[in-house]
C-alpha atoms as a PDB file:
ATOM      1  CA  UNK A   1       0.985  28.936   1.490  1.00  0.00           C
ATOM      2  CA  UNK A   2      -1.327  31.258   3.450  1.00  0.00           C
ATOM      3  CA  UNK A   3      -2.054  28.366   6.425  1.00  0.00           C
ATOM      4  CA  UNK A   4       2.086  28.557   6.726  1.00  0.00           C
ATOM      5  CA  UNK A   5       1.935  32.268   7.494  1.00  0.00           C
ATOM      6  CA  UNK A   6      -1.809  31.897   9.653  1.00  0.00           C
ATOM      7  CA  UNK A   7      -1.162  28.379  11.062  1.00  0.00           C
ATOM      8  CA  UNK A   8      -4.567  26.208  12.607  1.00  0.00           C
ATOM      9  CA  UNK A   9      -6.938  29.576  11.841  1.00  0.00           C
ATOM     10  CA  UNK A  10     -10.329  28.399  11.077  1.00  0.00           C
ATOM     11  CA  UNK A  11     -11.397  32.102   9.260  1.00  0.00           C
ATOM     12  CA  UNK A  12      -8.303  31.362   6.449  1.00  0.00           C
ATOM     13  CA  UNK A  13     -10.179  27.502   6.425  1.00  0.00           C
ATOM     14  CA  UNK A  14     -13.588  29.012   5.864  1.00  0.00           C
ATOM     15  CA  UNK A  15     -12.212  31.260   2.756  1.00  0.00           C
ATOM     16  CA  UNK A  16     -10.583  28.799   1.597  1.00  0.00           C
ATOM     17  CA  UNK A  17     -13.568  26.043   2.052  1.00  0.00           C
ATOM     18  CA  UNK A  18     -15.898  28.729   0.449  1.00  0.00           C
ATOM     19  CA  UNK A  19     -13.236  29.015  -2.794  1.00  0.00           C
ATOM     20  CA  UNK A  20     -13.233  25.506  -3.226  1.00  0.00           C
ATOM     21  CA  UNK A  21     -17.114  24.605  -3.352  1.00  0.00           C
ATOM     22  CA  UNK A  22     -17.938  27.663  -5.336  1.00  0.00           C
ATOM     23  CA  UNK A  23     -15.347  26.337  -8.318  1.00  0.00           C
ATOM     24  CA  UNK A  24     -16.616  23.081  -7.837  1.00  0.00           C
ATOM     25  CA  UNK A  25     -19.981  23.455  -8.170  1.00  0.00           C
ATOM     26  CA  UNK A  26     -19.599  25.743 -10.752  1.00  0.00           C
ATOM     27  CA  UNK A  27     -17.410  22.917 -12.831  1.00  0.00           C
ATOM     28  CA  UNK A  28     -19.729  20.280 -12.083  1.00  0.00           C
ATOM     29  CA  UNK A  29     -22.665  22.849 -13.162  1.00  0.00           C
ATOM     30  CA  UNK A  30     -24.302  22.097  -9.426  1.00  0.00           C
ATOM     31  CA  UNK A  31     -27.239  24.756  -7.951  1.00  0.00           C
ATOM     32  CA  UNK A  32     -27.336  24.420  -4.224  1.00  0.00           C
ATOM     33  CA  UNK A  33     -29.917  25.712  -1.927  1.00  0.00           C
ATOM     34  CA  UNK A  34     -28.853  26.364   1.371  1.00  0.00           C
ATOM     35  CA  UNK A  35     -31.631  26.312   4.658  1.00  0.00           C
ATOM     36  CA  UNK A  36     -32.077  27.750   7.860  1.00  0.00           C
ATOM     37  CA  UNK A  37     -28.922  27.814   8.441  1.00  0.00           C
ATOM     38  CA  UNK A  38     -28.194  30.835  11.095  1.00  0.00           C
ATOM     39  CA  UNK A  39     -29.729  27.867  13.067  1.00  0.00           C
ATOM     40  CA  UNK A  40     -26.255  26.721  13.458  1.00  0.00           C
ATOM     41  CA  UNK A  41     -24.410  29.912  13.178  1.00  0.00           C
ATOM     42  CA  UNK A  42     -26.217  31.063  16.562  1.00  0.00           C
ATOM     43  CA  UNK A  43     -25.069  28.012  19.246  1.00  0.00           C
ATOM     44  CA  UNK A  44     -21.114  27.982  18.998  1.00  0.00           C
ATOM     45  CA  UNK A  45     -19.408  25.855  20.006  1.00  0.00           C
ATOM     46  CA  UNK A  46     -21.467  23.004  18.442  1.00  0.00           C
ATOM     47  CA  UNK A  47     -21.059  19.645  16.738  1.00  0.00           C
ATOM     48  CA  UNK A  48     -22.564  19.909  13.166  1.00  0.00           C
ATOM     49  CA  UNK A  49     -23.862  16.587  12.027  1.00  0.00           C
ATOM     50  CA  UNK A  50     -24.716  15.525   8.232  1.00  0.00           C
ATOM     51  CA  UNK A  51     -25.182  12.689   6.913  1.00  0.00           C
ATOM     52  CA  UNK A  52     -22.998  11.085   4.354  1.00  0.00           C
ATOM     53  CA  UNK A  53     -23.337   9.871  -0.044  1.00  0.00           C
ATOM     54  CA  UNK A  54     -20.078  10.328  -1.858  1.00  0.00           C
ATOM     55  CA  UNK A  55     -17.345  12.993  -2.424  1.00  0.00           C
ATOM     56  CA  UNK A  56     -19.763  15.382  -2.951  1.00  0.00           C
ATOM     57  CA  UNK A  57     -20.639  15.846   0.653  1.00  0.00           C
ATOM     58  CA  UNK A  58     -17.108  17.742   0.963  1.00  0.00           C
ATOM     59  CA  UNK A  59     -18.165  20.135  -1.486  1.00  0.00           C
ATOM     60  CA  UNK A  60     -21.336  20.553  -0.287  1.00  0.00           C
ATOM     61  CA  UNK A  61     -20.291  20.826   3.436  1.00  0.00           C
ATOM     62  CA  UNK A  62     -17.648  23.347   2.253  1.00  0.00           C
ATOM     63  CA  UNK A  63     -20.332  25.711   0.904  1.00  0.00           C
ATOM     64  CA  UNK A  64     -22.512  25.787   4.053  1.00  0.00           C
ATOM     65  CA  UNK A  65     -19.998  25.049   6.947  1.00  0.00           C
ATOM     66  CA  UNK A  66     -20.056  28.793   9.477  1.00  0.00           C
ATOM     67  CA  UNK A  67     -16.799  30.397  10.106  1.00  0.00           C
ATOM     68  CA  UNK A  68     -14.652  29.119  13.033  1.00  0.00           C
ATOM     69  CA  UNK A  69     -15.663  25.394  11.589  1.00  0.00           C
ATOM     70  CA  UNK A  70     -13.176  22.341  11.404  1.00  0.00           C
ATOM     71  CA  UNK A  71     -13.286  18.939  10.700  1.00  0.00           C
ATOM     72  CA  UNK A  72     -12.690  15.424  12.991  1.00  0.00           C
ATOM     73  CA  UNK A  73     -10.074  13.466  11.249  1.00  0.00           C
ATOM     74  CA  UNK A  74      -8.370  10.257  11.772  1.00  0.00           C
ATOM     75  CA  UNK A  75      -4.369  11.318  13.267  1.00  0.00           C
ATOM     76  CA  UNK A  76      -2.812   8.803  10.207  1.00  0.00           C
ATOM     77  CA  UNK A  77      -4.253  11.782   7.839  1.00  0.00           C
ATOM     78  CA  UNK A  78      -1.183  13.863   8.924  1.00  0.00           C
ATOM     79  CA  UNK A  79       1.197  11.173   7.620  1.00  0.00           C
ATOM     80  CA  UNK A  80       0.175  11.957   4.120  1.00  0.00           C
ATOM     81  CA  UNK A  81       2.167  13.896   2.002  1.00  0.00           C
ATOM     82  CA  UNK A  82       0.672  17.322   1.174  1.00  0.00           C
ATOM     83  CA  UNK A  83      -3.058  16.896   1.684  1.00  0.00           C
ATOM     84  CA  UNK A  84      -2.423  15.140   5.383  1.00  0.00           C
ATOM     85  CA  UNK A  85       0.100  18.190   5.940  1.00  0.00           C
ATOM     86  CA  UNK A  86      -2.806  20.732   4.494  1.00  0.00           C
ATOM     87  CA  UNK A  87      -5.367  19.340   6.876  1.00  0.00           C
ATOM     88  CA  UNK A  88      -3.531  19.684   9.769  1.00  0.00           C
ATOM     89  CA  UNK A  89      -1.560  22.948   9.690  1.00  0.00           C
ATOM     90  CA  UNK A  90      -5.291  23.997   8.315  1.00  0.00           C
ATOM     91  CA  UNK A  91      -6.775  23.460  12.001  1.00  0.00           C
ATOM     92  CA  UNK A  92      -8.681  20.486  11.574  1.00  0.00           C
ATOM     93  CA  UNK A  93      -8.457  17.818  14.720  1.00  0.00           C
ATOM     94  CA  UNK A  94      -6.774  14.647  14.499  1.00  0.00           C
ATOM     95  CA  UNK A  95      -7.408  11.754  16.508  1.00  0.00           C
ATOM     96  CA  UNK A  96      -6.196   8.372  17.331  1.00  0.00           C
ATOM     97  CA  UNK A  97      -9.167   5.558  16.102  1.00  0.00           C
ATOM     98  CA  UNK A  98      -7.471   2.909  16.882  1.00  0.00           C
ATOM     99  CA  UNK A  99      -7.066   3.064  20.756  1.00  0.00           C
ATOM    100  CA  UNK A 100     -10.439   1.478  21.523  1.00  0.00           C
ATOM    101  CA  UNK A 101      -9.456   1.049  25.147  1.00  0.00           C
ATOM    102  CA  UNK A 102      -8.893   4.714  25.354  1.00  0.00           C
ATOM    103  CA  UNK A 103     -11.891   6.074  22.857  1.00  0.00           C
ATOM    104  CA  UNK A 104     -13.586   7.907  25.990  1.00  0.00           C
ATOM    105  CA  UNK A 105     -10.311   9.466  27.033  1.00  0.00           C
ATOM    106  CA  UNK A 106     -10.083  10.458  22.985  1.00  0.00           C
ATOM    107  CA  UNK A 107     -13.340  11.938  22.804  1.00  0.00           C
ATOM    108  CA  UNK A 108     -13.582  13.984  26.430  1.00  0.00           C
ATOM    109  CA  UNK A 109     -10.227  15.368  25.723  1.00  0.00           C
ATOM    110  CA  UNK A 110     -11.624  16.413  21.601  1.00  0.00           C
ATOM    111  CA  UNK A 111     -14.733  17.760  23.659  1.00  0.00           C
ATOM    112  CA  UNK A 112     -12.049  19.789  25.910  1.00  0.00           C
ATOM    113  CA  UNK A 113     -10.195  21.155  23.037  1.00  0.00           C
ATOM    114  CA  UNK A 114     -13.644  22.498  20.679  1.00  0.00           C
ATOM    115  CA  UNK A 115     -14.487  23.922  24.227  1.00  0.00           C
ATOM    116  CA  UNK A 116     -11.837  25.766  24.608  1.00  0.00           C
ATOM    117  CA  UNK A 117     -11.381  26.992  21.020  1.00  0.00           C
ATOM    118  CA  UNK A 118     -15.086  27.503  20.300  1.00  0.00           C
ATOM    119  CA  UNK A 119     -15.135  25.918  17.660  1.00  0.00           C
ATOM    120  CA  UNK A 120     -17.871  24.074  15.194  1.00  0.00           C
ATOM    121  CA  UNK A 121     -17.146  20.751  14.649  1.00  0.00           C
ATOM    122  CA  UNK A 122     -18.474  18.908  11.450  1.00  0.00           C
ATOM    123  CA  UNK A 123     -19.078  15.242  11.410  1.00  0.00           C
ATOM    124  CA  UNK A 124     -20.542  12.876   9.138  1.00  0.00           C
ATOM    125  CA  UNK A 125     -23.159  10.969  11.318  1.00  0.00           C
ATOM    126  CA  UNK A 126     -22.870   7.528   9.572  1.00  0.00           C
ATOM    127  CA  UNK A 127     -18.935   7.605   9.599  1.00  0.00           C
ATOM    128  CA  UNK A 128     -19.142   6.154   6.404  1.00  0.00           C
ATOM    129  CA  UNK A 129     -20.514   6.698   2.800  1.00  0.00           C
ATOM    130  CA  UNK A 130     -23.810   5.657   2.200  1.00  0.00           C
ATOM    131  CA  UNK A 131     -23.834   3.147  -0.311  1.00  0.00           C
ATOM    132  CA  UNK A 132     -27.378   1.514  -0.357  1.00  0.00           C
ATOM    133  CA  UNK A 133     -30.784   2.389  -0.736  1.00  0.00           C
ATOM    134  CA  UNK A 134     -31.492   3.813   2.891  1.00  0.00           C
ATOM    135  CA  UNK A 135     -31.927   7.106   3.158  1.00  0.00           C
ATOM    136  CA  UNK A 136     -29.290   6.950   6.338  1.00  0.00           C
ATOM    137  CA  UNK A 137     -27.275   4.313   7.680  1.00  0.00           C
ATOM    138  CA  UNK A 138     -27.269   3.614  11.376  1.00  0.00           C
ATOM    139  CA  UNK A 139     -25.301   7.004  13.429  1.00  0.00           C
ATOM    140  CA  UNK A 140     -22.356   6.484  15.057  1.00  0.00           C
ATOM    141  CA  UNK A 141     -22.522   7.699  18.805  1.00  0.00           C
ATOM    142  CA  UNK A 142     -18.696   9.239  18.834  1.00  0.00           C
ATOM    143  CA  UNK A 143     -20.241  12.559  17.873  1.00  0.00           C
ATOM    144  CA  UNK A 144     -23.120  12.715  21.242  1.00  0.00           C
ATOM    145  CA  UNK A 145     -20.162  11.256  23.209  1.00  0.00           C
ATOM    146  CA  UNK A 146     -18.120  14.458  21.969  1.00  0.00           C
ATOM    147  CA  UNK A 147     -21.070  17.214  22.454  1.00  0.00           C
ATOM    148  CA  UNK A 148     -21.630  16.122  26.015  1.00  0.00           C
ATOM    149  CA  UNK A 149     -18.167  16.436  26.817  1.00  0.00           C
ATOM    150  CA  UNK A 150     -17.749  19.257  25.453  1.00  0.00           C
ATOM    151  CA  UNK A 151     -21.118  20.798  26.895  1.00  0.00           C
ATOM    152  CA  UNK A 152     -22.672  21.764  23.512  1.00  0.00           C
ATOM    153  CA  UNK A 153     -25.031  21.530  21.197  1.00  0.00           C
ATOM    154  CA  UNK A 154     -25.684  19.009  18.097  1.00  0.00           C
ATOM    155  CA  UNK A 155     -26.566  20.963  15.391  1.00  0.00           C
ATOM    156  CA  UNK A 156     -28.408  18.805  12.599  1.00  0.00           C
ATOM    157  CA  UNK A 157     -27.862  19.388   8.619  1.00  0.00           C
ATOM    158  CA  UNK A 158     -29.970  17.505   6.181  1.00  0.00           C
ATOM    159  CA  UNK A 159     -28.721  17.248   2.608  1.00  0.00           C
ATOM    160  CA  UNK A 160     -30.813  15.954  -0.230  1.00  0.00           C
ATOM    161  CA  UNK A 161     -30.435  12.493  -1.987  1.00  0.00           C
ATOM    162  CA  UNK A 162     -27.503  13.344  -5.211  1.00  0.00           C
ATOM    163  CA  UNK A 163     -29.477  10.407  -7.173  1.00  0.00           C
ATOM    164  CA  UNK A 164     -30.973  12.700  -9.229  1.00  0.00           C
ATOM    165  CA  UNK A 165     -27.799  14.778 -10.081  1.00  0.00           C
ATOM    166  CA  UNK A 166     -26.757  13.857 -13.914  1.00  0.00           C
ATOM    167  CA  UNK A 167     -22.855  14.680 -13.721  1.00  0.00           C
ATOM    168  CA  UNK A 168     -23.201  14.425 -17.925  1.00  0.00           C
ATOM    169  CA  UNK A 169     -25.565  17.162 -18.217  1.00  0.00           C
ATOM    170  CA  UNK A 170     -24.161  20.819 -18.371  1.00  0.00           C
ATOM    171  CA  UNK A 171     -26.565  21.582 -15.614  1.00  0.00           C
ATOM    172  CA  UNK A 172     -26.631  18.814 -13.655  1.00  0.00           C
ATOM    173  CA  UNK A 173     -29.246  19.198 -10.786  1.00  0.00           C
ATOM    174  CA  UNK A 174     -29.937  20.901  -7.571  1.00  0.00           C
ATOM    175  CA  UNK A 175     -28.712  19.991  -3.510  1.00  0.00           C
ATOM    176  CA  UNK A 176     -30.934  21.505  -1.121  1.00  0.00           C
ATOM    177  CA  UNK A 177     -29.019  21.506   2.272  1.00  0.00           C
ATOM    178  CA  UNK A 178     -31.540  22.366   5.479  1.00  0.00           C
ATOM    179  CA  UNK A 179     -30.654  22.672   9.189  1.00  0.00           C
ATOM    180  CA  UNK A 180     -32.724  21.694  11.809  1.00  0.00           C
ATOM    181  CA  UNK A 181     -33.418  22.686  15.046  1.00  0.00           C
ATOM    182  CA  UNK A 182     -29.666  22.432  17.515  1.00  0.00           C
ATOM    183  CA  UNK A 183     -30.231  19.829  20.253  1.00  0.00           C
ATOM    184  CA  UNK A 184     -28.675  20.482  23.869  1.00  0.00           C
ATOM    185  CA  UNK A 185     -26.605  18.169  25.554  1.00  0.00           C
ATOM    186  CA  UNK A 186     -26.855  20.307  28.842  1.00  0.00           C
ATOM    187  CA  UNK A 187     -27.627  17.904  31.430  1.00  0.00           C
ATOM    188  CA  UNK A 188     -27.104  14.931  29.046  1.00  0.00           C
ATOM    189  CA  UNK A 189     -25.118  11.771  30.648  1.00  0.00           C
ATOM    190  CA  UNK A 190     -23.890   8.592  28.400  1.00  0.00           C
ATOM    191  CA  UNK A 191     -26.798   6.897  29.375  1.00  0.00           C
ATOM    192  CA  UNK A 192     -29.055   9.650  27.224  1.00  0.00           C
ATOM    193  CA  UNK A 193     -27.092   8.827  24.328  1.00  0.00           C
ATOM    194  CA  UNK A 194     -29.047   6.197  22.810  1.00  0.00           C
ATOM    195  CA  UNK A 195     -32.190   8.169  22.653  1.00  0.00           C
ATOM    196  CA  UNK A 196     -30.433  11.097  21.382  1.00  0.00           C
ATOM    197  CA  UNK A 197     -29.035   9.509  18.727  1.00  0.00           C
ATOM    198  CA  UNK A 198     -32.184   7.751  17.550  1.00  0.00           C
ATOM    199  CA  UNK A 199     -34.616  11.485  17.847  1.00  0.00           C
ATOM    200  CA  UNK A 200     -32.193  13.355  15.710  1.00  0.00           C
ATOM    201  CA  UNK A 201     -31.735  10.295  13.493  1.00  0.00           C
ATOM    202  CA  UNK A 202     -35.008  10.397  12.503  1.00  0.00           C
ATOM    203  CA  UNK A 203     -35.437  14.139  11.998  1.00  0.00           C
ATOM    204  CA  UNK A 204     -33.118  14.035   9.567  1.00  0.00           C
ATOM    205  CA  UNK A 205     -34.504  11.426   7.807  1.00  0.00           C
ATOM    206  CA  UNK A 206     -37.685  12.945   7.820  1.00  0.00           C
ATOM    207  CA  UNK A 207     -36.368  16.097   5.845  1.00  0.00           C
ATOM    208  CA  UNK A 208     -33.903  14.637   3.669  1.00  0.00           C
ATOM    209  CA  UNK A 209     -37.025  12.178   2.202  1.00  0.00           C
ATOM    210  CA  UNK A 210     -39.345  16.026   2.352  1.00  0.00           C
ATOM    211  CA  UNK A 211     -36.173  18.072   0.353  1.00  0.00           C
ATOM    212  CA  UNK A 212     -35.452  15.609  -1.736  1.00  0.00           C
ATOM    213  CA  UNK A 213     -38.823  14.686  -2.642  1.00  0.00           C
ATOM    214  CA  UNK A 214     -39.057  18.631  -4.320  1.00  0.00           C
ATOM    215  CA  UNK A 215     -36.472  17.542  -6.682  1.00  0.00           C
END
């Protein structure tokens, strides 16, 4: 009811993020550790990259996520009764997937609007759940694209593996979420892309096999 009365405000979203992960966790019987993280509160506007296990990870990034954060979602969301509704009027950012032809239009003009609200935009690097036994699955570049466009930084999060939570136990285990140093796109073309993606790939691998090793 509030986002009717504060339409698209991202400080009502934080609240209301923050409320949600702290009743989760607290049903689920959950301890998270959060990391370095006025790393990312200090470079705004930024794209805040994490990677990606199950349903969890919304929980999780609710409880760390900075104020003035929203999300990248596909524009069919908003055709969704309620929730679709919720995450729109909420402030998130919709976009069209399916217009290949265009996706470089899509992204510049995403990049134009986090610009010009100042914005942090969270993104799950793999675009997908992570399924198998690699600690990440291969990053998608639409995020880079995004950050150079928009002339910010990439702000890495590591979360640790949740293959060690027991859901059955009253106390079911610990997350340990860690930022890492923000990366600058200043000066970045396309053709840096590849590299970036690759360096900050395997930073974050790096700590999510070091946190979740003290598990």
């Amino acid at each position: 009811m509030i986002f009717l009365i504060f339409p698209r405000n991202e400080v009502i979203l934080y609240y209301a993020a923050k409320i949600f992960s702290s009743t989760g966790f607290k049903i689920l019987g959950i301890k998270i550790e959060k990391r370095n993280l006025e790393l990312v509160e200090k470079v705004r506007p930024s794209i805040i990259i994490s990677n990606h296990q199950s349903f969890l990870d919304v929980l999780v990034g609710s409880a760390y996520i900075p104020r003035y954060t929203v999300s990248l979602g596909k524009r069919s969301i908003a055709l969704i009764p309620f929730f679709g509704w919720l995450y729109w009027i909420s402030g998130n950012i919709l976009i069209n997937r399916k217009k290949k032809v265009n996706a470089y239009k899509t992204l510049e003009s995403v990049g134009e609007e986090i610009h010009k609200r100042k914005v942090f935009v969270w993104i799950m690097a793999e675009g997908t759940r992570n399924k198998t036994k690699q600690i990440l699955l291969p990053f998608k570049k639409g995020p880079f694209h995004v950050a150079i466009s928009s002339r910010c930084f990439i702000s890495p999060v590591a979360i640790s593996r949740f293959d060690k939570l027991n859901l059955n136990n009253w106390y079911s285990g610990k997350i340990i979420v860690e930022a890492l140093l923000p990366v600058a796109t200043e000066n970045k073309t396309k053709e840096d892309i590849p590299h970036m993606v690759e360096q900050v790939r395997n930073q974050m691998e790096e700590k999510i096999i070091s946190i979740s090793s003290e598990l």
